[in-house]
N, C-alpha and C. Protein backbone atom coordinates (compact mmCIF):
# COMPACT_ATOMS: atom_id res chain seq x y z
N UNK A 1 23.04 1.63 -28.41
CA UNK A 1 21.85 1.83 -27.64
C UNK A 1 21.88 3.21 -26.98
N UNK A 2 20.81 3.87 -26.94
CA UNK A 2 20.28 5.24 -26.19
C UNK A 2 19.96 4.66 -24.84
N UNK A 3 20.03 4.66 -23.84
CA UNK A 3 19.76 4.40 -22.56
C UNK A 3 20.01 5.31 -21.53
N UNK A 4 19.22 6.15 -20.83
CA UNK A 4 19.27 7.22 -19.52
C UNK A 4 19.09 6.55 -18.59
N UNK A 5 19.70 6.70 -17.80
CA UNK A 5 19.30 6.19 -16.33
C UNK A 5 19.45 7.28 -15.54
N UNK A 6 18.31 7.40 -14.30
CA UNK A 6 18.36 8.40 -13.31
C UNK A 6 17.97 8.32 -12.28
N UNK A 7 18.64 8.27 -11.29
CA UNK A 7 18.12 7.59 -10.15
C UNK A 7 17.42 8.71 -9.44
N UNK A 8 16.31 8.50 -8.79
CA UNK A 8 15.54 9.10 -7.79
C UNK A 8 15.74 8.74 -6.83
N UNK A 9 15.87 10.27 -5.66
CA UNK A 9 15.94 10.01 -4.17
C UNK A 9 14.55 11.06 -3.45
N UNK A 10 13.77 10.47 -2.53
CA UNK A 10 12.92 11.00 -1.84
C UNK A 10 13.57 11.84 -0.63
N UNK A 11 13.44 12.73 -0.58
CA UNK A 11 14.73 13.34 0.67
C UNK A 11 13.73 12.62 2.08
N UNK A 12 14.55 13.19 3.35
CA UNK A 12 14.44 12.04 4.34
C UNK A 12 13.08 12.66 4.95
N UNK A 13 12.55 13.65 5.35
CA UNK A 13 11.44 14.38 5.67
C UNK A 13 10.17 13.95 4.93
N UNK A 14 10.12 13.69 3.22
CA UNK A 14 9.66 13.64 2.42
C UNK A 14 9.14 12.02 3.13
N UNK A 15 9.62 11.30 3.30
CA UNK A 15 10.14 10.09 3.46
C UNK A 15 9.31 9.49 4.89
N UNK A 16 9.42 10.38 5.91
CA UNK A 16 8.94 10.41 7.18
C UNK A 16 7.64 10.65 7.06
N UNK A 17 6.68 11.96 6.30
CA UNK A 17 5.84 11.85 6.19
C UNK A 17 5.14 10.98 5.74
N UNK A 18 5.37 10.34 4.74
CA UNK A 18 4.96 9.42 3.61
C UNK A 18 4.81 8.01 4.70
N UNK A 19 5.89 7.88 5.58
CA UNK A 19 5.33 6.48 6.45
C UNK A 19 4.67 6.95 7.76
N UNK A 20 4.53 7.99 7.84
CA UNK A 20 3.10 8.80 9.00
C UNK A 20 1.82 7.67 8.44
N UNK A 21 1.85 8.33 7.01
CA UNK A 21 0.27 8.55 6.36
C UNK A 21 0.46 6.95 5.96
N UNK A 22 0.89 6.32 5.78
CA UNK A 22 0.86 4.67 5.90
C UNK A 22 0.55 3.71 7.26
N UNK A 23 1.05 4.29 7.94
CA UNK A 23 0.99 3.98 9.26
C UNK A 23 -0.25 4.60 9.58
N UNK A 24 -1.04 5.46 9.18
CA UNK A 24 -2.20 6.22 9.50
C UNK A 24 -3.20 5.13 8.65
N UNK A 25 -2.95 4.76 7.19
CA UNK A 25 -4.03 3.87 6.71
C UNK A 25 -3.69 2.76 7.21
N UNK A 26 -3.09 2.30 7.48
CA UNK A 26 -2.88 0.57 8.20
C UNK A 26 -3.83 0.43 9.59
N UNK A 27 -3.73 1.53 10.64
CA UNK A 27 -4.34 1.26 11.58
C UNK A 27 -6.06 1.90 11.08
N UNK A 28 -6.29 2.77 10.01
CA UNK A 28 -7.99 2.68 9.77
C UNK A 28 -7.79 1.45 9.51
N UNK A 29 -7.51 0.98 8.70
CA UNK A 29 -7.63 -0.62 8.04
C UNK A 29 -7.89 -1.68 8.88
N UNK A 30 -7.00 -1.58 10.27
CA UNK A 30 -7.40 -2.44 11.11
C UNK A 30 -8.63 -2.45 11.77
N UNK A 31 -8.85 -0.91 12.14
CA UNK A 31 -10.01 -0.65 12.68
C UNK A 31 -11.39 -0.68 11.79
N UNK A 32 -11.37 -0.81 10.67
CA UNK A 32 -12.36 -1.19 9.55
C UNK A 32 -12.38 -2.82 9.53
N UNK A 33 -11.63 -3.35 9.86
CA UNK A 33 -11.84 -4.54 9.98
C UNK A 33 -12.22 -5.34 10.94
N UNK A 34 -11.70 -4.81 12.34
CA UNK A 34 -12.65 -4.77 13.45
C UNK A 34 -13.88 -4.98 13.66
N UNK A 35 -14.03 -3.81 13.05
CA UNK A 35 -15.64 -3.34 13.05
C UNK A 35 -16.39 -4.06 12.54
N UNK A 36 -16.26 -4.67 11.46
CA UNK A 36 -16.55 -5.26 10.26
C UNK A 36 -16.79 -7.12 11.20
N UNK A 37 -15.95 -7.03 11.90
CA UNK A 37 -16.14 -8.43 12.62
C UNK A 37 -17.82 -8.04 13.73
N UNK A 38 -17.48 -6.83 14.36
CA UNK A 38 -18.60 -6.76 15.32
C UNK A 38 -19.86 -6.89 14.68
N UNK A 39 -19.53 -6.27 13.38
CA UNK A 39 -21.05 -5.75 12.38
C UNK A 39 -21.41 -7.74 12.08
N UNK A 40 -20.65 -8.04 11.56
CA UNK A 40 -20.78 -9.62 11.42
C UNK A 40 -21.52 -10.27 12.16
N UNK A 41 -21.26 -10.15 13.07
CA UNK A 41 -22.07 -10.55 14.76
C UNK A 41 -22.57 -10.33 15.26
N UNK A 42 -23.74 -8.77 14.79
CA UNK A 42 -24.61 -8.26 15.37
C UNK A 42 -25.64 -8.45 14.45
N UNK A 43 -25.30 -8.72 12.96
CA UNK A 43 -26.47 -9.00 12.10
C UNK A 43 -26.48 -10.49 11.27
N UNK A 44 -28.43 -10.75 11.64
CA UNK A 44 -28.37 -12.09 11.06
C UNK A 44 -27.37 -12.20 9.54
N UNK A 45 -27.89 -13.50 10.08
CA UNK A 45 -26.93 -14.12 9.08
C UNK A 45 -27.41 -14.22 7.61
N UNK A 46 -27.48 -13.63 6.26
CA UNK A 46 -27.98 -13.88 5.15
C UNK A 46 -26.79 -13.75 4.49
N UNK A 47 -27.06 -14.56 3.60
CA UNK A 47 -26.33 -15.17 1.99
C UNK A 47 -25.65 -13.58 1.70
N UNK A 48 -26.33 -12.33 1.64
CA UNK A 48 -26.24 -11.07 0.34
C UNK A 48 -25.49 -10.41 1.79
N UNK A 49 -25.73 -10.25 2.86
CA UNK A 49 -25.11 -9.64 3.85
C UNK A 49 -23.47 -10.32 3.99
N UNK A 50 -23.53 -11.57 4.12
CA UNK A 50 -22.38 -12.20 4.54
C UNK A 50 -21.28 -11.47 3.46
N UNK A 51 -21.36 -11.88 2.13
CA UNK A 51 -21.02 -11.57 1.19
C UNK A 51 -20.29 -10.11 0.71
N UNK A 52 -21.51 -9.38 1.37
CA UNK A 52 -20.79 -7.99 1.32
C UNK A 52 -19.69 -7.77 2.71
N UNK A 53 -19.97 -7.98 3.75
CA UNK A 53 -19.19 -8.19 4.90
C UNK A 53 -17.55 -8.60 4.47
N UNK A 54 -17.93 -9.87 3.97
CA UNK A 54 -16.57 -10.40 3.61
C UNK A 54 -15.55 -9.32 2.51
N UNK A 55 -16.31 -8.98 1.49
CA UNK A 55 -15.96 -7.99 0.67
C UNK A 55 -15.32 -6.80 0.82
N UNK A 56 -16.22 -6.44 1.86
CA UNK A 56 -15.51 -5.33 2.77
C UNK A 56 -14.14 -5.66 3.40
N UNK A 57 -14.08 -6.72 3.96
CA UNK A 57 -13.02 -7.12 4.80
C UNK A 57 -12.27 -7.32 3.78
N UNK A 58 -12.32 -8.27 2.47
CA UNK A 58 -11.25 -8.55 2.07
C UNK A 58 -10.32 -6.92 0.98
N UNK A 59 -11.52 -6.07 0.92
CA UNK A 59 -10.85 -4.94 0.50
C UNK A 59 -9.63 -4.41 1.81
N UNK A 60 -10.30 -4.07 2.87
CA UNK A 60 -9.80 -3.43 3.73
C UNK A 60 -8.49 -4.25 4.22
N UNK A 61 -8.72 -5.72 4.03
CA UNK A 61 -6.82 -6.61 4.11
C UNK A 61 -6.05 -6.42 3.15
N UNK A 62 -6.96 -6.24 2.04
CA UNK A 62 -5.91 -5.54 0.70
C UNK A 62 -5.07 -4.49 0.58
N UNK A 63 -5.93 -3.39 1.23
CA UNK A 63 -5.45 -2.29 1.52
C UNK A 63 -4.29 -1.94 2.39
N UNK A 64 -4.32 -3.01 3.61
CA UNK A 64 -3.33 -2.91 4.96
C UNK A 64 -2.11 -3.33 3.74
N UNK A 65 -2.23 -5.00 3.22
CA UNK A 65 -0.95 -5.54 2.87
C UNK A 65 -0.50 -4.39 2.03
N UNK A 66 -0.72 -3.89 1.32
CA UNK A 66 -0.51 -2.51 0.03
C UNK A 66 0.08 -1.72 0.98
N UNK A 67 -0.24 -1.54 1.89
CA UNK A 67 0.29 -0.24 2.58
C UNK A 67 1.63 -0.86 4.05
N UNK A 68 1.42 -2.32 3.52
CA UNK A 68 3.17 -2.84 4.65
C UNK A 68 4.00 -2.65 3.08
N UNK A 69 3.25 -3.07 2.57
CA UNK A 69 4.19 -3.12 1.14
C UNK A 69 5.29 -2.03 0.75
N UNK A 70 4.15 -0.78 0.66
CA UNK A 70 4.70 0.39 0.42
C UNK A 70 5.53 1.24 1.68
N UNK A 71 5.19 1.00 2.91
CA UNK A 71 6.27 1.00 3.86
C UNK A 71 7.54 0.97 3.58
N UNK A 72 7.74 -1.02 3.56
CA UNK A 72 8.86 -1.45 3.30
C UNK A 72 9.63 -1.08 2.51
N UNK A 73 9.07 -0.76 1.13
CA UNK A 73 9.76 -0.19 0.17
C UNK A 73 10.36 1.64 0.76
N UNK A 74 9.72 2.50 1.42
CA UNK A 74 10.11 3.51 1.50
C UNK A 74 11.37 3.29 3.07
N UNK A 75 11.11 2.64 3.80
CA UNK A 75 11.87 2.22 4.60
C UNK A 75 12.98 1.88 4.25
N UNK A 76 13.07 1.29 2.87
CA UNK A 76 14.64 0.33 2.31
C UNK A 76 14.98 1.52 1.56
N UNK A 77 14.25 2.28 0.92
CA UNK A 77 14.89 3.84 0.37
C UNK A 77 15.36 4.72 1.38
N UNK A 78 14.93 4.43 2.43
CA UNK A 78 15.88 5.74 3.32
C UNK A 78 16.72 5.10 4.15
N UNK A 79 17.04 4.00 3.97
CA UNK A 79 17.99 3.05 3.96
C UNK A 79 19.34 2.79 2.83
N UNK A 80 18.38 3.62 2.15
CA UNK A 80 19.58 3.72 1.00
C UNK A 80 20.01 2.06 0.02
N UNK A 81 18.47 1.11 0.30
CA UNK A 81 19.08 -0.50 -0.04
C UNK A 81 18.41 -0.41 -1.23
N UNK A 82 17.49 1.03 -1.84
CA UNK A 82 16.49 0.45 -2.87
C UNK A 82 16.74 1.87 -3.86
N UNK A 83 17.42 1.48 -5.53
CA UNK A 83 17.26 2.64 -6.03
C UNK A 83 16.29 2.41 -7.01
N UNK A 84 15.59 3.42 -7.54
CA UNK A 84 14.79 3.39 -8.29
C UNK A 84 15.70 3.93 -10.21
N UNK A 85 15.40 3.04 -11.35
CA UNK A 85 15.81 3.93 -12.45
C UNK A 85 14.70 4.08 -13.51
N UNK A 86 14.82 4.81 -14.26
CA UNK A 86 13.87 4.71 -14.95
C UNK A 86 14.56 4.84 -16.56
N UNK A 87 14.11 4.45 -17.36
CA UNK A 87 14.99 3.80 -18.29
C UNK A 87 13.94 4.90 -19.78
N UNK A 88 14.43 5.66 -20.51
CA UNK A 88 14.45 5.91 -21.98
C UNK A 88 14.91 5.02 -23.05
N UNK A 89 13.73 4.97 -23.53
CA UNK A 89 14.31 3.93 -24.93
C UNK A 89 14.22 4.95 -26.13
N UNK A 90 14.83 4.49 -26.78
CA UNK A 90 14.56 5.59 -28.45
C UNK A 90 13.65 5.04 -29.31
N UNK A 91 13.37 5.72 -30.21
CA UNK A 91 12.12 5.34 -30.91
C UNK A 91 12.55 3.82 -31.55
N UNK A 92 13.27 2.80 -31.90
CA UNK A 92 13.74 1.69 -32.19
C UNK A 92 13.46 1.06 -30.93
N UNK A 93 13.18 1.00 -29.61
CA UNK A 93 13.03 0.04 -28.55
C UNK A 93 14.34 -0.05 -27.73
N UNK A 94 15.36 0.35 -28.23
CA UNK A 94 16.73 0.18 -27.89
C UNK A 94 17.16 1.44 -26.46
């Protein structure tokens, strides 16, 4: 078998920024969702409104969990608990 392995490291700066700007979309996210409750409650109630409301919201919870997700993961890399490899196969699959 042909097999490379190579591990990638994000240096630690690299690393810091990267959970700034996560920590930066988590709290829009919250605050989009917020909002999204007030907007709920300031406009009647219809079938096509509700719908999009919810939509909104359930994008914007999607988005938060995606972004604890990707945290965690960069958190356990500069932790040194998470390596990444990436694997070459040869033209046979091997």
């Amino acid at each position: 078998m042909n097999k490379t392995s190579i591990k990638c490291s994000i240096s630690h700066c690299g690393c810091c920024k990267l959970l700034q700007k996560l920590n930066s979309i988590e709290s829009k996210c919250d605050r989009i969702i917020i909002e999204l409750s007030e907007v709920k409650n300031l406009v009647s109630s219809k079938p096509s409104v509700d719908r999009l409301i919810e939509s909104l919201e359930q994008s914007a919870n999607d988005l938060y969990e995606q972004t604890v997700r990707q945290r965690e993961l960069v958190e356990q890399s500069m932790a040194g608990e998470v390596t990444m490899r990436i694997v070459r196969r040869n033209e046979y699959g091997f």
